[in-house]
PDB file of N, CA and C in Angstrom:
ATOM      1  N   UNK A   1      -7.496  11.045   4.348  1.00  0.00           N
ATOM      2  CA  UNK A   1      -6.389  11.005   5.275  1.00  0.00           C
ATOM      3  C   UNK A   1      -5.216  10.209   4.692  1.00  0.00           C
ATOM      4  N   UNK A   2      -5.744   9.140   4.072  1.00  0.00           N
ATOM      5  CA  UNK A   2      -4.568   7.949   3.643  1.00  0.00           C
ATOM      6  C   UNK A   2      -3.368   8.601   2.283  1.00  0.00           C
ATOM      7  N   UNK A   3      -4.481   9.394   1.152  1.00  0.00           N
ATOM      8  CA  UNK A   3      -3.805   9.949   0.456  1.00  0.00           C
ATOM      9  C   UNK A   3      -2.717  10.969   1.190  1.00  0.00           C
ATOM     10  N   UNK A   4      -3.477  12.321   2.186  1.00  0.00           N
ATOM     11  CA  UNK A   4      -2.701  12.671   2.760  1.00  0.00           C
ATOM     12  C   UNK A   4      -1.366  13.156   3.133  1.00  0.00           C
ATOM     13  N   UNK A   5      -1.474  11.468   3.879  1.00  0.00           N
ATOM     14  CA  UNK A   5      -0.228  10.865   4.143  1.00  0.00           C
ATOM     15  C   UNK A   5       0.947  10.521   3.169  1.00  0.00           C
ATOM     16  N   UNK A   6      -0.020   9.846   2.067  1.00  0.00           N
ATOM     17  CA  UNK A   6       0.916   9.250   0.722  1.00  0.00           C
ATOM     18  C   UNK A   6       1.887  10.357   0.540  1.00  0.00           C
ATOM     19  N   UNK A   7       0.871  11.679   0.221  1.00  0.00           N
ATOM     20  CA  UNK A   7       1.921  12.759  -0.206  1.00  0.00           C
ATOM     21  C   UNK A   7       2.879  13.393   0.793  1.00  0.00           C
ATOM     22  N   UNK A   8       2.570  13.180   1.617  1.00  0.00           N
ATOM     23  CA  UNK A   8       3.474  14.530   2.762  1.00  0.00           C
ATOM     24  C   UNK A   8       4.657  13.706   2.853  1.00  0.00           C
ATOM     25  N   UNK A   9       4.493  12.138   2.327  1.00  0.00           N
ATOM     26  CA  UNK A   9       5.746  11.843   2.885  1.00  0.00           C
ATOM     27  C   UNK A   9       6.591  11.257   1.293  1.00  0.00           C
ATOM     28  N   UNK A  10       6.180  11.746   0.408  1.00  0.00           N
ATOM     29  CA  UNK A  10       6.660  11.790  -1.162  1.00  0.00           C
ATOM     30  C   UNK A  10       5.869  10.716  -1.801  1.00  0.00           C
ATOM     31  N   UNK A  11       5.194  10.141  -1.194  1.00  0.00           N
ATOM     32  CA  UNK A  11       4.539   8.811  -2.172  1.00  0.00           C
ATOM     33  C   UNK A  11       3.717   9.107  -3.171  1.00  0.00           C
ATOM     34  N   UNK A  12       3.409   8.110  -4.136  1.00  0.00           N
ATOM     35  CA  UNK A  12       2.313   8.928  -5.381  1.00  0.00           C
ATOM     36  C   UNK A  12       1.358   7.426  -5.426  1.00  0.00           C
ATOM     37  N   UNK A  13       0.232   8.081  -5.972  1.00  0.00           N
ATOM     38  CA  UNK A  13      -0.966   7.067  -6.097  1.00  0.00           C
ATOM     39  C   UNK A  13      -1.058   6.932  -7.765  1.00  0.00           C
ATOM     40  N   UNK A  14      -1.848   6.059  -8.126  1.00  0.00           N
ATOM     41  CA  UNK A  14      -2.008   5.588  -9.550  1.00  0.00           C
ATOM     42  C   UNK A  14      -3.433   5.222  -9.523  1.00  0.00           C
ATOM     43  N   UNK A  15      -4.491   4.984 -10.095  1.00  0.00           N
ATOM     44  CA  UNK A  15      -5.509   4.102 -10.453  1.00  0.00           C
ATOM     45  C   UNK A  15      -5.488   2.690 -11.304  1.00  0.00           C
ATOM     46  N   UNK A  16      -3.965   3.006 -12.218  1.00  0.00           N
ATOM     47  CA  UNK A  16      -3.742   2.220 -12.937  1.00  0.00           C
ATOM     48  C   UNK A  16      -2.890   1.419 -12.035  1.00  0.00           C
ATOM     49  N   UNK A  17      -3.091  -0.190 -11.844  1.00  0.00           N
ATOM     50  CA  UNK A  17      -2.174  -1.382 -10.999  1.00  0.00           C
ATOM     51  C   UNK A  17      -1.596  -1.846 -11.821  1.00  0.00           C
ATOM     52  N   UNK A  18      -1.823  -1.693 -13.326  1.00  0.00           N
ATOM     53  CA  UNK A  18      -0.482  -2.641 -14.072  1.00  0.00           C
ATOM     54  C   UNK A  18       0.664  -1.037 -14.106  1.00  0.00           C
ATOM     55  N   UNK A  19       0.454  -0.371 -14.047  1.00  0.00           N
ATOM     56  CA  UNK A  19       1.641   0.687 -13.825  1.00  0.00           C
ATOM     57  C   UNK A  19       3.145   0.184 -13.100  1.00  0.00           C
ATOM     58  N   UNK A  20       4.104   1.102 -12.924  1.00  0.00           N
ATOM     59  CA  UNK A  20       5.088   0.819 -12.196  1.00  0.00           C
ATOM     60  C   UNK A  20       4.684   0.945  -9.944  1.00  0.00           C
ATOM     61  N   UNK A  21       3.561  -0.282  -9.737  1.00  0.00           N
ATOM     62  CA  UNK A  21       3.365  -0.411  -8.487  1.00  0.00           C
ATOM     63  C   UNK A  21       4.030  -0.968  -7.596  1.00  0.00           C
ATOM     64  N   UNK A  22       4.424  -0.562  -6.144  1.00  0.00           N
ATOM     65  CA  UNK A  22       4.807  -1.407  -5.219  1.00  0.00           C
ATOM     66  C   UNK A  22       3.796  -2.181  -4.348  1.00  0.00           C
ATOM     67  N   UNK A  23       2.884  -1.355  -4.374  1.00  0.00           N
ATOM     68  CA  UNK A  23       1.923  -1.259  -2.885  1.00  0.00           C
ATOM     69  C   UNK A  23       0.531  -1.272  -3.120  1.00  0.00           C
ATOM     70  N   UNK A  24       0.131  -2.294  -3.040  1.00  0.00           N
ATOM     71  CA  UNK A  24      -1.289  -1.821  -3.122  1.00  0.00           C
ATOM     72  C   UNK A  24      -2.303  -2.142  -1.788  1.00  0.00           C
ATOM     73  N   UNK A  25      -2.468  -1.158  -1.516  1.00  0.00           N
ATOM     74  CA  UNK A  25      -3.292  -0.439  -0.361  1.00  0.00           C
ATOM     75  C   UNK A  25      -4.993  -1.287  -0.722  1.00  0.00           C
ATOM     76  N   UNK A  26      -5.062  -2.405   0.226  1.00  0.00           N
ATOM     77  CA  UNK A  26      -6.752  -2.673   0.152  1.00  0.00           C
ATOM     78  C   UNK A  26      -6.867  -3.745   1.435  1.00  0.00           C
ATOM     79  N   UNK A  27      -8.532  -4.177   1.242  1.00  0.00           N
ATOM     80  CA  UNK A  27      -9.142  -4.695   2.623  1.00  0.00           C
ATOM     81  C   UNK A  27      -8.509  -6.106   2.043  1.00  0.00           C
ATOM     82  N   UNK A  28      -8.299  -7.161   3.217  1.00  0.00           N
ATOM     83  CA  UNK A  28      -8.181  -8.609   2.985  1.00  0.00           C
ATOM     84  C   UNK A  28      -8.929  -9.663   2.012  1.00  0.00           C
ATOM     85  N   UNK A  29     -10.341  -8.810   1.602  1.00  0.00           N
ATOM     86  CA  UNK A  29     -11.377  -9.506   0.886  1.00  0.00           C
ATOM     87  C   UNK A  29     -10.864  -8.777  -0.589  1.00  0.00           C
ATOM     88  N   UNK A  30     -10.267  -8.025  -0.987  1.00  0.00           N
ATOM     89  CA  UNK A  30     -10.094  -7.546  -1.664  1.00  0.00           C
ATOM     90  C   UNK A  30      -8.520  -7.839  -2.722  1.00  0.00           C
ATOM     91  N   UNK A  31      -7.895  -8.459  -1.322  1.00  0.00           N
ATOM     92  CA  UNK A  31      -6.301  -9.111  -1.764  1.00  0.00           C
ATOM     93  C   UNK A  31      -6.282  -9.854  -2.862  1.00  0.00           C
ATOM     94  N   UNK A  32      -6.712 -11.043  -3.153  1.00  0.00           N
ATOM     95  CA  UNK A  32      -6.571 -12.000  -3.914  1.00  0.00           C
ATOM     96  C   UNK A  32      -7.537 -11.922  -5.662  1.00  0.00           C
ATOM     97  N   UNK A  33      -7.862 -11.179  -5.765  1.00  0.00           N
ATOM     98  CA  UNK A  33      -8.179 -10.598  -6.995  1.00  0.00           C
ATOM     99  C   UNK A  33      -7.828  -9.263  -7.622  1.00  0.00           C
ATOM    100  N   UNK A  34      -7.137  -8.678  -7.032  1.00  0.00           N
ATOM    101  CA  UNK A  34      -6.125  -7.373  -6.860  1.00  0.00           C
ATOM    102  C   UNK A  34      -4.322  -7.886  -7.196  1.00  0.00           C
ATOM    103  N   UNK A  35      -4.079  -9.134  -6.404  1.00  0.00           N
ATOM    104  CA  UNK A  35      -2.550  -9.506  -6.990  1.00  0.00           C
ATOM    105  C   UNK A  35      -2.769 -10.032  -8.182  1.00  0.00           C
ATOM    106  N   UNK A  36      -3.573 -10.749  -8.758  1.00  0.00           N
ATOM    107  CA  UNK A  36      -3.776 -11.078 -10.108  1.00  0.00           C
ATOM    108  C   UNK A  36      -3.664  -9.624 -11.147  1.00  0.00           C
ATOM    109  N   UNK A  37      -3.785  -8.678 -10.920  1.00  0.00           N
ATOM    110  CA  UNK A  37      -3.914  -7.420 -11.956  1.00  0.00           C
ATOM    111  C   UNK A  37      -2.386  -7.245 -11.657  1.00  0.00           C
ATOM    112  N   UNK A  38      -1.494  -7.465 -10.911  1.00  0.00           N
ATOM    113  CA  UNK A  38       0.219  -7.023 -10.324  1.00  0.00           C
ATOM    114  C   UNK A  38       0.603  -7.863  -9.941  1.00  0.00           C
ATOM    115  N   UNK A  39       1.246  -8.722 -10.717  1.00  0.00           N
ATOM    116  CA  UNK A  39       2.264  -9.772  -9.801  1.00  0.00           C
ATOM    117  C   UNK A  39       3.656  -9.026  -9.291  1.00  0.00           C
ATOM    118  N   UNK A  40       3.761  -8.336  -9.158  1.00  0.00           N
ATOM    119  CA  UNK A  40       5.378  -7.238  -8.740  1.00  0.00           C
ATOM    120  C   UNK A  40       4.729  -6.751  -7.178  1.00  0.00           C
ATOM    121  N   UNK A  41       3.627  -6.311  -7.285  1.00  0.00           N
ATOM    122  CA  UNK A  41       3.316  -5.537  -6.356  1.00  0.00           C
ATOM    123  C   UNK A  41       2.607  -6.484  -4.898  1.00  0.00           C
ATOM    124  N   UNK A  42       2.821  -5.608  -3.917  1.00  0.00           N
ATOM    125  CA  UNK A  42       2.470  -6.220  -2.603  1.00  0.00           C
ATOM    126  C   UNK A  42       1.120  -5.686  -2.051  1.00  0.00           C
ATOM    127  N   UNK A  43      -0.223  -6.559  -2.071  1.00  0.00           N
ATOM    128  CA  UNK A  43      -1.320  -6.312  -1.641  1.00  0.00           C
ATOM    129  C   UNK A  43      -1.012  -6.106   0.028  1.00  0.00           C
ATOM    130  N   UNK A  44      -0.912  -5.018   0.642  1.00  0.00           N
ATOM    131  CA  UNK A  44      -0.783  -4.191   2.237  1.00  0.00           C
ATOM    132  C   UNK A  44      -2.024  -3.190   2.755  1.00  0.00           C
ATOM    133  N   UNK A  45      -2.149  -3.451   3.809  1.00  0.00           N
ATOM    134  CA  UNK A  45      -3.181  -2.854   4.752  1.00  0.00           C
ATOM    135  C   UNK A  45      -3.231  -1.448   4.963  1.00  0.00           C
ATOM    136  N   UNK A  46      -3.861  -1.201   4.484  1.00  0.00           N
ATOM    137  CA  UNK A  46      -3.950   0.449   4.806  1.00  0.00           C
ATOM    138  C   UNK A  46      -3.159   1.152   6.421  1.00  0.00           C
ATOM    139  N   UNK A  47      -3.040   0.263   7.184  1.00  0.00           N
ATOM    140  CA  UNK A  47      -3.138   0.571   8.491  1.00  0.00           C
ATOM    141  C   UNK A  47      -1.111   1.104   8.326  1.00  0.00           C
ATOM    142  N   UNK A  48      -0.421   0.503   7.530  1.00  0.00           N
ATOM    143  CA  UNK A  48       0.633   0.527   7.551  1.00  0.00           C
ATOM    144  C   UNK A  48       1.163   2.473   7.015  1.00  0.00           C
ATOM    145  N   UNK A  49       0.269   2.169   6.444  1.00  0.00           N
ATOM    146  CA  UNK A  49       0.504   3.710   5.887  1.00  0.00           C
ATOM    147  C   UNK A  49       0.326   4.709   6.838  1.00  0.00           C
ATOM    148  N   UNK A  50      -0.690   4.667   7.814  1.00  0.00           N
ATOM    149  CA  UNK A  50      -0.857   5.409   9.287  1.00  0.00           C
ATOM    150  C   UNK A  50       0.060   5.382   9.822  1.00  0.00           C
ATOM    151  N   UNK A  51       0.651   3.974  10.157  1.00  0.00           N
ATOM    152  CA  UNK A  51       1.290   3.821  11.195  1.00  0.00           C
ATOM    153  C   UNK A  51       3.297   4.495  11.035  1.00  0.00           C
ATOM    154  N   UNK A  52       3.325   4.426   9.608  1.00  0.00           N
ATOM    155  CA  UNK A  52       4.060   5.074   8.936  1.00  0.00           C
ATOM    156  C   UNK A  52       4.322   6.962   9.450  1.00  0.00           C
ATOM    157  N   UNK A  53       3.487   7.047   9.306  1.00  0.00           N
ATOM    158  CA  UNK A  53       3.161   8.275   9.269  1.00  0.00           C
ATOM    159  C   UNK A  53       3.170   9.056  11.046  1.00  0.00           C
ATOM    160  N   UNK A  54       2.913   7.796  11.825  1.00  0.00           N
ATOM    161  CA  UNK A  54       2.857   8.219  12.927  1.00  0.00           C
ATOM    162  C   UNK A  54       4.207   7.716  13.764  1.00  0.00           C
ATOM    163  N   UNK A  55       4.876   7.742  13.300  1.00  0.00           N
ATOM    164  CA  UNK A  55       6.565   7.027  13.403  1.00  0.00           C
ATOM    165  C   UNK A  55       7.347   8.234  13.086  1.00  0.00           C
ATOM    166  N   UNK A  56       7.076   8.721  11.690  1.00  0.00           N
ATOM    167  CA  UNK A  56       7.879   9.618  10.884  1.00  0.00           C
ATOM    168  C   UNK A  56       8.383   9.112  10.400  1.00  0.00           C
ATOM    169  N   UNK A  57       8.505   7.866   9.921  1.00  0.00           N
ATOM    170  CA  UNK A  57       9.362   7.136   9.083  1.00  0.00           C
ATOM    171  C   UNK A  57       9.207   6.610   8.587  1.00  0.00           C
ATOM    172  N   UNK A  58       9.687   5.271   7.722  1.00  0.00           N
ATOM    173  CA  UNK A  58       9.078   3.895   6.547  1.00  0.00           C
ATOM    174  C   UNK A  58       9.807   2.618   7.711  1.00  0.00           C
ATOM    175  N   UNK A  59       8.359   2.102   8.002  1.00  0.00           N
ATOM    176  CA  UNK A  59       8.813   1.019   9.037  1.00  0.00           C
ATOM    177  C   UNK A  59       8.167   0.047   7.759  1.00  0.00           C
ATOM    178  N   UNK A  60       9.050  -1.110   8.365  1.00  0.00           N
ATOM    179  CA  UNK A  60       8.823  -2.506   7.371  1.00  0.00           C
ATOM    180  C   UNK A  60       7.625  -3.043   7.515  1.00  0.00           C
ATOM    181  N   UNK A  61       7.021  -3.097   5.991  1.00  0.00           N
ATOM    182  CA  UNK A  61       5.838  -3.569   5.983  1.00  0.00           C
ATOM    183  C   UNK A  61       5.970  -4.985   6.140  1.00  0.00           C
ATOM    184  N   UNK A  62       6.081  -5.357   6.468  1.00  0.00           N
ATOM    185  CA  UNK A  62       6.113  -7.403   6.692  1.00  0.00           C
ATOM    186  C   UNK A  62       5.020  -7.779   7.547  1.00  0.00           C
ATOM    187  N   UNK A  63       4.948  -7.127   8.287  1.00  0.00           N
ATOM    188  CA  UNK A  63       3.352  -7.164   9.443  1.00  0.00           C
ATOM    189  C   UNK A  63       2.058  -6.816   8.936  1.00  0.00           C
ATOM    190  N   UNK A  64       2.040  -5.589   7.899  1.00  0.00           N
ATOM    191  CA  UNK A  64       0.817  -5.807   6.812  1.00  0.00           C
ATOM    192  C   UNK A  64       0.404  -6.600   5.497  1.00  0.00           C
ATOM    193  N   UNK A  65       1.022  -6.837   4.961  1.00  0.00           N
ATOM    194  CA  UNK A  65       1.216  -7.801   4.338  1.00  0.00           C
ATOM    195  C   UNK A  65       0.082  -8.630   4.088  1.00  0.00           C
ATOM    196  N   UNK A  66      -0.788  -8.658   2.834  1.00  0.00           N
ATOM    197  CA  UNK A  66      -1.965  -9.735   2.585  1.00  0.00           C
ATOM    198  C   UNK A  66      -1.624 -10.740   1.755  1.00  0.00           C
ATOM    199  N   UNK A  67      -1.773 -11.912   2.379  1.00  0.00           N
ATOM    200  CA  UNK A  67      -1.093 -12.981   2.028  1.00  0.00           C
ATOM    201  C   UNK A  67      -2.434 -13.864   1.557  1.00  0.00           C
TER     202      UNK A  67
END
């Protein structure tokens, strides 16, 4: 579903995180050894990408956000 979404609304996925990333999509337990592989990129909740999607639009991620 999450990919999906990525595409219908132009986004692209990578496997590779030292790539050119913004976003990386994972669980909270998963945050803090994930920003170490991307310091550029923003460890965010999957949920944002739904909720995205169920808007029709790109609402500000600041509320998903794994800090």
């Amino acid at each position: 579903m999450l990919k999906n979404y990525i595409f219908i609304h132009e986004g692209s996925l990578t496997d590779d995180l030292t790539e050119n990333v913004h976003y990386i999509l994972c669980g909270k337990e998963e945050a803090q050894n994930l920003k170490g592989v991307n310091s550029n990129a923003v460890c965010i909740l999957p949920d944002w990408v739904v909720d995205c999607h169920r808007c029709r639009q790109f609402i500000p991620p600041d509320e998903y956000f794994i800090l």
